[in-house]
PDB file of N, CA and C in Angstrom:
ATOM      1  N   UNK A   1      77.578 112.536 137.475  1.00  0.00           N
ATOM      2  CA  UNK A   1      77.553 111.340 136.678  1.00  0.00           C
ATOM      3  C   UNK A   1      78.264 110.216 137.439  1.00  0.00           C
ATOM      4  N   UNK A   2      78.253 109.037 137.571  1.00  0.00           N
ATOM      5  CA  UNK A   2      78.669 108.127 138.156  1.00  0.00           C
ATOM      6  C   UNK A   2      79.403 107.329 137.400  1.00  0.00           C
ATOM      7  N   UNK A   3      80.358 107.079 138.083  1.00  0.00           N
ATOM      8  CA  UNK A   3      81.488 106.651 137.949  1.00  0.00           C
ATOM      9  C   UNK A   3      82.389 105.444 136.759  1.00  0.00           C
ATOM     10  N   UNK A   4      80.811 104.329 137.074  1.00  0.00           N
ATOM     11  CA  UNK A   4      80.702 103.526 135.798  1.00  0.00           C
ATOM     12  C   UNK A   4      80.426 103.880 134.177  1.00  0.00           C
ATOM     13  N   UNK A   5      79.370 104.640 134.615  1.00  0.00           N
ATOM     14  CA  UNK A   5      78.572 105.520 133.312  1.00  0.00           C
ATOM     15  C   UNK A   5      79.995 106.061 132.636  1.00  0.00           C
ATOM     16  N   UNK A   6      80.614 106.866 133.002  1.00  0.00           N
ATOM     17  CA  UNK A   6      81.648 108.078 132.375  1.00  0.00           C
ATOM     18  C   UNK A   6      82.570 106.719 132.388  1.00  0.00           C
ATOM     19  N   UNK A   7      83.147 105.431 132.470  1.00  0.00           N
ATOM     20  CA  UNK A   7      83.570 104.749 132.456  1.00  0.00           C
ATOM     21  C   UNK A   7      83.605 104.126 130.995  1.00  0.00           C
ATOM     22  N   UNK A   8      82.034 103.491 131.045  1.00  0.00           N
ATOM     23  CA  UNK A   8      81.435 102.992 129.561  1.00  0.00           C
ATOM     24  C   UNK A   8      81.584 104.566 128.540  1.00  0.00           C
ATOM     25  N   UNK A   9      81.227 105.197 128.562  1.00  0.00           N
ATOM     26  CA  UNK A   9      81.423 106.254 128.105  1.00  0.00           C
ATOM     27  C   UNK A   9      82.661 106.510 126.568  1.00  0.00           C
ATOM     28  N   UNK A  10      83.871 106.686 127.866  1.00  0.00           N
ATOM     29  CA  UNK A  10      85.158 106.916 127.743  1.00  0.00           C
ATOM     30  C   UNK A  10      85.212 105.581 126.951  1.00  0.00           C
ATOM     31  N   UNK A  11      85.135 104.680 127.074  1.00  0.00           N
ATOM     32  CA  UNK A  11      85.265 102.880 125.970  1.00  0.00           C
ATOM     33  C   UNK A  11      84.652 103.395 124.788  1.00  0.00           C
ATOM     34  N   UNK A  12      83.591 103.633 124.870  1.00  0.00           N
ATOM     35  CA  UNK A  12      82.777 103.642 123.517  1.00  0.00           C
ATOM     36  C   UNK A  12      83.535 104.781 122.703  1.00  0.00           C
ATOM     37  N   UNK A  13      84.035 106.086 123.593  1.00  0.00           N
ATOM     38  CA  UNK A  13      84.449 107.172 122.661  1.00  0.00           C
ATOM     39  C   UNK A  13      85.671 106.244 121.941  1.00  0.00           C
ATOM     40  N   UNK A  14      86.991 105.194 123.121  1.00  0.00           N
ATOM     41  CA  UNK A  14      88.099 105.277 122.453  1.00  0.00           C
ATOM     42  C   UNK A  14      87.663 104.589 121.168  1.00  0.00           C
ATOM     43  N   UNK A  15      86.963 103.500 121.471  1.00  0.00           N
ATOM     44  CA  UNK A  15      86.097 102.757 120.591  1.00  0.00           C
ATOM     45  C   UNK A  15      85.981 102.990 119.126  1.00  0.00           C
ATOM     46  N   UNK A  16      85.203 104.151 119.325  1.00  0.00           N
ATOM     47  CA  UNK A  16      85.093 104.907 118.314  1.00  0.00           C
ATOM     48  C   UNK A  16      85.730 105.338 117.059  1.00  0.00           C
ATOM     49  N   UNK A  17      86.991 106.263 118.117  1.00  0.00           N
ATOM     50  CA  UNK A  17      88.562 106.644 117.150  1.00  0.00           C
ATOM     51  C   UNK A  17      89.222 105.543 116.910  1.00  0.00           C
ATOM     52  N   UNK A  18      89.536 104.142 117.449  1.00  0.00           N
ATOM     53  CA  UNK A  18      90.028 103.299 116.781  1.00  0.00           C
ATOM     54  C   UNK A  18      89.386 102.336 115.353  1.00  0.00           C
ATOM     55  N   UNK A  19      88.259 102.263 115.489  1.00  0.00           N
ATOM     56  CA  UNK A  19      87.542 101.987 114.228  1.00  0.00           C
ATOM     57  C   UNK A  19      87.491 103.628 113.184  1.00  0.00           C
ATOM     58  N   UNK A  20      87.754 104.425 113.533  1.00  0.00           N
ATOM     59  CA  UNK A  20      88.056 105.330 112.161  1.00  0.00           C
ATOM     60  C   UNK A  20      89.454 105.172 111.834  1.00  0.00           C
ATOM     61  N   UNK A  21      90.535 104.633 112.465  1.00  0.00           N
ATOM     62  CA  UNK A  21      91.829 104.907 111.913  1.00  0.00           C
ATOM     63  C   UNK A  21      91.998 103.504 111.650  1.00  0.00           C
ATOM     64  N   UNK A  22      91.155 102.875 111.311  1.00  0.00           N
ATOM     65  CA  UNK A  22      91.070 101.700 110.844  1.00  0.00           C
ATOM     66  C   UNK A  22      91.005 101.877 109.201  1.00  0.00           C
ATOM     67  N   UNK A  23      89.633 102.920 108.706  1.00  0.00           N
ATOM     68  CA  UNK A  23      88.936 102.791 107.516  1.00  0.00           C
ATOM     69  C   UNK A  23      90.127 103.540 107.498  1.00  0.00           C
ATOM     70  N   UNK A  24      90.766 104.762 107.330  1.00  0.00           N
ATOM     71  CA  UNK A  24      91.722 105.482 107.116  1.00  0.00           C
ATOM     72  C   UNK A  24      92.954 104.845 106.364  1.00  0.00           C
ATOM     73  N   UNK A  25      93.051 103.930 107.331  1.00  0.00           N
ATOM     74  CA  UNK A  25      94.722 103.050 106.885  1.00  0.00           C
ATOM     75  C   UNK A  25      94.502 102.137 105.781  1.00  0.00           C
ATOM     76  N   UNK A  26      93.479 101.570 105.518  1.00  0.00           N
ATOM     77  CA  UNK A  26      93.252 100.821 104.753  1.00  0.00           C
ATOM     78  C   UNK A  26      93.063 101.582 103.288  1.00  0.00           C
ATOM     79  N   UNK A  27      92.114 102.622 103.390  1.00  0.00           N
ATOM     80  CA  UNK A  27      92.521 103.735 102.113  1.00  0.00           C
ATOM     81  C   UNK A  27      94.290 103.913 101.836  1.00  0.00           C
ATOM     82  N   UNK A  28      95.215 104.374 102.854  1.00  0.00           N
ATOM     83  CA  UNK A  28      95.718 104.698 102.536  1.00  0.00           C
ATOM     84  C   UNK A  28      97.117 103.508 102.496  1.00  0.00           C
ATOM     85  N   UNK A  29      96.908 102.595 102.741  1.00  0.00           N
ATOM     86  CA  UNK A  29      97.953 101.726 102.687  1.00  0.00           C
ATOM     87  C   UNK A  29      97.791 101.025 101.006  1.00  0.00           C
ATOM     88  N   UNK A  30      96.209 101.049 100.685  1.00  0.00           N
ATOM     89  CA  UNK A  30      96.271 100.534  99.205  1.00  0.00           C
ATOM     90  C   UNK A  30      97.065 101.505  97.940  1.00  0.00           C
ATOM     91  N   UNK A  31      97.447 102.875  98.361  1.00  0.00           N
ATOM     92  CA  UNK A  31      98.153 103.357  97.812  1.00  0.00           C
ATOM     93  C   UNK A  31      99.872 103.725  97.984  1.00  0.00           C
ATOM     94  N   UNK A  32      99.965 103.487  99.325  1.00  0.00           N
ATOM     95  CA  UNK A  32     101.374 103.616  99.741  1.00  0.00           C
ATOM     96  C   UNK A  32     102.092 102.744  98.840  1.00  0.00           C
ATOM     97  N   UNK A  33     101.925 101.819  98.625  1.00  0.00           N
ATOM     98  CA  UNK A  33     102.963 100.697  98.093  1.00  0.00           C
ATOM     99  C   UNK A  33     103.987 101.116  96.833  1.00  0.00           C
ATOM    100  N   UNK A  34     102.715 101.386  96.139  1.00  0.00           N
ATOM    101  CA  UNK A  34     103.072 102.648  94.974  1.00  0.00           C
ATOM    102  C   UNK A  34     104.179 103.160  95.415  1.00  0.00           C
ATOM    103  N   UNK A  35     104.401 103.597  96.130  1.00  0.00           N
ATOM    104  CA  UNK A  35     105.188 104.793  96.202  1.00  0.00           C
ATOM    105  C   UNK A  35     106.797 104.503  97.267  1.00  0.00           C
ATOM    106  N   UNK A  36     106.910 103.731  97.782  1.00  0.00           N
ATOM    107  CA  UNK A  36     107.529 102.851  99.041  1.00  0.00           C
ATOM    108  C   UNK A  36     108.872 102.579  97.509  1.00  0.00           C
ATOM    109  N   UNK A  37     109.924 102.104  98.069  1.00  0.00           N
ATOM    110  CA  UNK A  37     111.008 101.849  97.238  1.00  0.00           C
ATOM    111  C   UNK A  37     110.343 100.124  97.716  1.00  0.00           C
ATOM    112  N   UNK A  38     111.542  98.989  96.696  1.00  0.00           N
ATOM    113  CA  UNK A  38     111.078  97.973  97.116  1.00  0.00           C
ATOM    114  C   UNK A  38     111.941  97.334  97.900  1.00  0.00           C
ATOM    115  N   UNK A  39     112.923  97.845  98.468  1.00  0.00           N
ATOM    116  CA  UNK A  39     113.567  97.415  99.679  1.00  0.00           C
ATOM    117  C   UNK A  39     113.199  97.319 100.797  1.00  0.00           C
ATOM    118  N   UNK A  40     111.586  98.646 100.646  1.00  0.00           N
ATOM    119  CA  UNK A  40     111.223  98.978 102.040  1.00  0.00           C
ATOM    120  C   UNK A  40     109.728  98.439 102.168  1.00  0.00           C
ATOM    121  N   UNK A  41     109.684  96.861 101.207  1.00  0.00           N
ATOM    122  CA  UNK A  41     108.258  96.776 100.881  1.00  0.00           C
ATOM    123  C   UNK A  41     107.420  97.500  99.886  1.00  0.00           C
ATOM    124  N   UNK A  42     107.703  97.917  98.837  1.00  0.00           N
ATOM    125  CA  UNK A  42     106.917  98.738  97.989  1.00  0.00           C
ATOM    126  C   UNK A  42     106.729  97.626  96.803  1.00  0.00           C
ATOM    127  N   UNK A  43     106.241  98.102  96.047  1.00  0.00           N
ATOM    128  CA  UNK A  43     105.858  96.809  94.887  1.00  0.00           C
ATOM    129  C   UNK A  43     107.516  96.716  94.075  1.00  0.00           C
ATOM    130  N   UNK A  44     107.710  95.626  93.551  1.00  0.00           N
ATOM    131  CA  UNK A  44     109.035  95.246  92.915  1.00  0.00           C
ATOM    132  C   UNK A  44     108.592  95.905  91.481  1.00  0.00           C
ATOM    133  N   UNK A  45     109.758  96.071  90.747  1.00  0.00           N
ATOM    134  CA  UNK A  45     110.271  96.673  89.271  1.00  0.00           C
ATOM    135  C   UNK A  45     108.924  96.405  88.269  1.00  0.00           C
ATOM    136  N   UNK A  46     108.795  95.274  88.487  1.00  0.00           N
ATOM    137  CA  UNK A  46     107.830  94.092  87.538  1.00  0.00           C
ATOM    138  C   UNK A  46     106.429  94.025  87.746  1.00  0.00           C
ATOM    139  N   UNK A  47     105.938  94.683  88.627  1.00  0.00           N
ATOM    140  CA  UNK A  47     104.718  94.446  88.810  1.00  0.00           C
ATOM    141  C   UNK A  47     103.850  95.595  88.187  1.00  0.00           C
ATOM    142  N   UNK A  48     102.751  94.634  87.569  1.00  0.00           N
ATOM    143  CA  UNK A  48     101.902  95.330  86.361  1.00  0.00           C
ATOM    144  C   UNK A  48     101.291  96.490  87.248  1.00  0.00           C
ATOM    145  N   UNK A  49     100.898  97.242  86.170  1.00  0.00           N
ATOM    146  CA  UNK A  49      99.867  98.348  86.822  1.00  0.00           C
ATOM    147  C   UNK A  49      98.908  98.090  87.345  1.00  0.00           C
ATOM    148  N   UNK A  50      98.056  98.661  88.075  1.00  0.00           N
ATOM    149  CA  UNK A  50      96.732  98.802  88.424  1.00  0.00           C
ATOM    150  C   UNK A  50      95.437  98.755  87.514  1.00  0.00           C
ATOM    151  N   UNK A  51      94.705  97.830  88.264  1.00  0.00           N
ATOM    152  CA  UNK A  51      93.262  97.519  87.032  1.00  0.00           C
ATOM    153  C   UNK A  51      93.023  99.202  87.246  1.00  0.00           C
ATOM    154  N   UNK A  52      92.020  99.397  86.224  1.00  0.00           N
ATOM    155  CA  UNK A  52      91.773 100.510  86.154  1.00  0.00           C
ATOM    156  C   UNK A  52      92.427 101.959  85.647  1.00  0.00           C
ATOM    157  N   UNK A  53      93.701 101.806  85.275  1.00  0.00           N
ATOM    158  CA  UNK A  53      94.216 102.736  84.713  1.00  0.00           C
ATOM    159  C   UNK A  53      94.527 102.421  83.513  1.00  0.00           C
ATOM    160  N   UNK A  54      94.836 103.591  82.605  1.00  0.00           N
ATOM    161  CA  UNK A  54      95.504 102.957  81.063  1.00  0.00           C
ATOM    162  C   UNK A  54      96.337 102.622  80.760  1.00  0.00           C
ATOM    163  N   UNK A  55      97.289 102.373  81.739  1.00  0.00           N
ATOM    164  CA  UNK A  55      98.605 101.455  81.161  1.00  0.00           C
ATOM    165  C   UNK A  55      98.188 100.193  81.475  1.00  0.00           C
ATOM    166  N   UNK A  56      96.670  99.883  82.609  1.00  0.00           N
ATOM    167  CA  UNK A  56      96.247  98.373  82.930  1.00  0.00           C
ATOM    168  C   UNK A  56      95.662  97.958  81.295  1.00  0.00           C
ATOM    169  N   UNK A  57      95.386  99.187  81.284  1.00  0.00           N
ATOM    170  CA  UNK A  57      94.701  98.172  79.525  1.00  0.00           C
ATOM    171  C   UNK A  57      95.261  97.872  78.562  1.00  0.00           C
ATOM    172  N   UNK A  58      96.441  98.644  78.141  1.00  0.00           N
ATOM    173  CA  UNK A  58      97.355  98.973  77.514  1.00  0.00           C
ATOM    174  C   UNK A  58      98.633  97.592  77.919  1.00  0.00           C
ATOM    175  N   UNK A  59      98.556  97.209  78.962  1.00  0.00           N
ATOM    176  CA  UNK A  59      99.753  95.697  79.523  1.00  0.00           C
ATOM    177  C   UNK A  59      98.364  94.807  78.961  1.00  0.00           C
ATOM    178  N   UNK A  60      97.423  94.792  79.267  1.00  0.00           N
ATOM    179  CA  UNK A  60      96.392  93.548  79.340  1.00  0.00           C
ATOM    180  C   UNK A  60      96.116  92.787  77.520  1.00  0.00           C
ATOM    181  N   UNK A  61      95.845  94.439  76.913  1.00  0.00           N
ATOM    182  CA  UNK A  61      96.224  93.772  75.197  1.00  0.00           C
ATOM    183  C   UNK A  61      97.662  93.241  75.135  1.00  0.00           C
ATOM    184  N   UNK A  62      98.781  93.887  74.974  1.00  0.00           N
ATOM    185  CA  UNK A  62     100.195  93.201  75.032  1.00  0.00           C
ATOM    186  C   UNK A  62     100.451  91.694  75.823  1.00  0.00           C
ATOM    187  N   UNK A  63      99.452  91.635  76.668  1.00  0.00           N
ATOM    188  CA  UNK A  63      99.432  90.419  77.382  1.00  0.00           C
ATOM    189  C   UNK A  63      98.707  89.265  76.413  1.00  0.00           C
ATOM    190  N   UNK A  64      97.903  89.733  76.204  1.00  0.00           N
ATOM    191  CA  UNK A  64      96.924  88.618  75.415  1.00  0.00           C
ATOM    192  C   UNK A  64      97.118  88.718  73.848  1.00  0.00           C
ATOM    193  N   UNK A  65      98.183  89.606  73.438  1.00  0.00           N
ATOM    194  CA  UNK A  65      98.803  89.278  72.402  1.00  0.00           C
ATOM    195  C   UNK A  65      99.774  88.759  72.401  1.00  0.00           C
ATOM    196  N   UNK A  66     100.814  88.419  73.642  1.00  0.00           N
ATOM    197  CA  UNK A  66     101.547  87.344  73.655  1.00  0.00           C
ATOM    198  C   UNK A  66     101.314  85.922  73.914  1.00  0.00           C
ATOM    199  N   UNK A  67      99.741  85.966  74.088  1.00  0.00           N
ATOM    200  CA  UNK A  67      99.245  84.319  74.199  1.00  0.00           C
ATOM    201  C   UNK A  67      98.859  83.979  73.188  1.00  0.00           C
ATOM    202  N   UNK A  68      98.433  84.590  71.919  1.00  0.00           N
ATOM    203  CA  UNK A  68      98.031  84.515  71.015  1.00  0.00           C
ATOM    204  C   UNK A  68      98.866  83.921  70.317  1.00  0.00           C
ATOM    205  N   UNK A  69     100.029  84.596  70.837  1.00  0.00           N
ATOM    206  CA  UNK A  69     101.457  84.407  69.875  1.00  0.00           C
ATOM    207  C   UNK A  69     102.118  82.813  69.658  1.00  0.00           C
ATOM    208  N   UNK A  70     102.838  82.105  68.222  1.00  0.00           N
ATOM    209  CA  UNK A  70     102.970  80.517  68.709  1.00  0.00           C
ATOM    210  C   UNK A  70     103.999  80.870  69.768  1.00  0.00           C
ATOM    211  N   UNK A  71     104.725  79.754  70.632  1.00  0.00           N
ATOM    212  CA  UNK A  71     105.390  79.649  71.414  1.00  0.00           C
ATOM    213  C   UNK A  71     106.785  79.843  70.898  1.00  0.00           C
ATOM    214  N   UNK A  72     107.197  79.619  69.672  1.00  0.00           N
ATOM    215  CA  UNK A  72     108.641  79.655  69.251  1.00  0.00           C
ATOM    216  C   UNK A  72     108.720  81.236  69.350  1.00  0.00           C
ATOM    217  N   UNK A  73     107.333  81.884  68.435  1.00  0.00           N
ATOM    218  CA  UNK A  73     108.067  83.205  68.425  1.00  0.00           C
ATOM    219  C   UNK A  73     108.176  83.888  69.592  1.00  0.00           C
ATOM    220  N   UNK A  74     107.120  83.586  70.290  1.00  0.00           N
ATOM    221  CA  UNK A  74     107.178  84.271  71.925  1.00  0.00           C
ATOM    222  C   UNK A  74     108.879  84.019  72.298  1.00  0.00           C
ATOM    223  N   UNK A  75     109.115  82.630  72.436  1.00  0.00           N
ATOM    224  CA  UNK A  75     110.684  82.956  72.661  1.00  0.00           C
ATOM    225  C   UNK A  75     111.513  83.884  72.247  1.00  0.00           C
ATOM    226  N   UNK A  76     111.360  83.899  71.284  1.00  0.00           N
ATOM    227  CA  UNK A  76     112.512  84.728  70.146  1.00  0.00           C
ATOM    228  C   UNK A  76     112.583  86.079  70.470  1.00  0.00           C
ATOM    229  N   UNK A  77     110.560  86.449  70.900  1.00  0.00           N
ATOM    230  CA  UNK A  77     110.716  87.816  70.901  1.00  0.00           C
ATOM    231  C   UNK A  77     111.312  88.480  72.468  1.00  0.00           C
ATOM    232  N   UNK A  78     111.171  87.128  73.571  1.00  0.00           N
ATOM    233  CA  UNK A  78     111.551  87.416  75.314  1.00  0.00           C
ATOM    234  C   UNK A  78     113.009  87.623  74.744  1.00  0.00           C
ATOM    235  N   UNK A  79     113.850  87.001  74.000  1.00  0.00           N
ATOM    236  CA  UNK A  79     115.379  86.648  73.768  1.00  0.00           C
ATOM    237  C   UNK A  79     115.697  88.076  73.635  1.00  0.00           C
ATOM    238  N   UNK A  80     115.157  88.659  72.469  1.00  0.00           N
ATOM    239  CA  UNK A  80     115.378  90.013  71.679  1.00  0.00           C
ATOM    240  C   UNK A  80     115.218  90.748  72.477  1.00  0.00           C
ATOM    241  N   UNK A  81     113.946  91.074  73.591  1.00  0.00           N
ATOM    242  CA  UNK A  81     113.647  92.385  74.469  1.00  0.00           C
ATOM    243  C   UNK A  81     114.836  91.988  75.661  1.00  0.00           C
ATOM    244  N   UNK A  82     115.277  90.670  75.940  1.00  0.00           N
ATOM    245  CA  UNK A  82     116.069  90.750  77.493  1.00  0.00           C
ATOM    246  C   UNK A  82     117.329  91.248  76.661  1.00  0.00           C
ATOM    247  N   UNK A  83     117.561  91.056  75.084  1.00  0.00           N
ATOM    248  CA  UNK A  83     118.926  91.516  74.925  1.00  0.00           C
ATOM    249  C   UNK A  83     119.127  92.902  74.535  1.00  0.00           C
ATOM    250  N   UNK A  84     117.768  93.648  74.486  1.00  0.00           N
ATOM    251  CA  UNK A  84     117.666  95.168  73.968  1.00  0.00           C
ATOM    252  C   UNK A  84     118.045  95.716  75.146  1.00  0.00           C
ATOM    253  N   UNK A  85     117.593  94.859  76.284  1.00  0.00           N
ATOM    254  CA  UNK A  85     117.419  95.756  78.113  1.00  0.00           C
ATOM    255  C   UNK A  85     118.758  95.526  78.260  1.00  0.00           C
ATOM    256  N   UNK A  86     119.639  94.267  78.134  1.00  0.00           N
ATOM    257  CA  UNK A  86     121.205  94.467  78.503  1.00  0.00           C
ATOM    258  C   UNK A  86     121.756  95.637  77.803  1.00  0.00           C
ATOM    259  N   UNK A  87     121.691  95.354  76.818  1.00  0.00           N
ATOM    260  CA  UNK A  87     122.901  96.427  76.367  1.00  0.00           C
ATOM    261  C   UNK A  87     122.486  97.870  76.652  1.00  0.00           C
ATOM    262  N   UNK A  88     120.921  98.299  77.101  1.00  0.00           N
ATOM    263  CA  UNK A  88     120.598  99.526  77.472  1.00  0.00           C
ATOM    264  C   UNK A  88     120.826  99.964  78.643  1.00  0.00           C
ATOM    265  N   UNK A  89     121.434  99.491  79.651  1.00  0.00           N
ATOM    266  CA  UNK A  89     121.368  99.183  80.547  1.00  0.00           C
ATOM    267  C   UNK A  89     122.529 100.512  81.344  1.00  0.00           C
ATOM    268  N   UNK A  90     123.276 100.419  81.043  1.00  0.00           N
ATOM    269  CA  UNK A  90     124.362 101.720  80.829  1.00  0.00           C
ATOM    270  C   UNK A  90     126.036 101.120  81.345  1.00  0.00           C
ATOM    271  N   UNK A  91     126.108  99.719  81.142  1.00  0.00           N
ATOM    272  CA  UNK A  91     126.643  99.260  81.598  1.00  0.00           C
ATOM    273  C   UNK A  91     127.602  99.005  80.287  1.00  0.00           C
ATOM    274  N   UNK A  92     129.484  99.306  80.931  1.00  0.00           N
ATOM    275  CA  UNK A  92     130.547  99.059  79.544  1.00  0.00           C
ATOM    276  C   UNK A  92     130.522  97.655  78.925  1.00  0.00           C
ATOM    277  N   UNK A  93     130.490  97.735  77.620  1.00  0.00           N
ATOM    278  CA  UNK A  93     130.554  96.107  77.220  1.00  0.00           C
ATOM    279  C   UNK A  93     132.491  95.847  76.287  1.00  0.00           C
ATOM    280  N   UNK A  94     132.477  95.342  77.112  1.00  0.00           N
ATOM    281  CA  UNK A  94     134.282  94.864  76.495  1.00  0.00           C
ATOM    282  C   UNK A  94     134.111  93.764  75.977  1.00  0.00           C
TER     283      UNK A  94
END
């Protein structure tokens, strides 16, 4: 075989394996995040679920029942849940 030939060859094979660990990473990086703490880049505390699962549908009504909601009570009710999360929090209150 000559020299060029097994040349082109060898390109097209690396070629090859670098466009599969392409599709690979991309599968698997859309799920890493999930799972990553968020110091190290992983999704923060707050971020909603994923379309497609049932807690996505399950945030999406609660969502659009707080738009529904007038604006005074929406306050009242953010006031009440940020003050249910302090004191749950496990932290001494003096």
């Amino acid at each position: 075989m000559p020299r060029p030939f097994r040349s082109i060859v060898s390109l097209l094979v690396l070629a090859a394996g670098l466009s599969g660990c392409g599709t690979v990473n991309e599968k698997l990086s859309a799920g890493m995040g999930d799972y990553l703490p968020q110091w190290a880049g992983g999704l923060p505390a707050d971020a909603p679920p994923r379309p497609g699962t049932p807690q996505y549908d399950a945030y999406m009504k609660e969502r659009e029942r707080k738009r529904l909601m007038p604006a005074a009570d929406r306050e009242k009710n953010e006031q009440a849940q940020k003050g249910a999360a302090g004191s749950t929090s496990g932290e001494a209150v003096r």
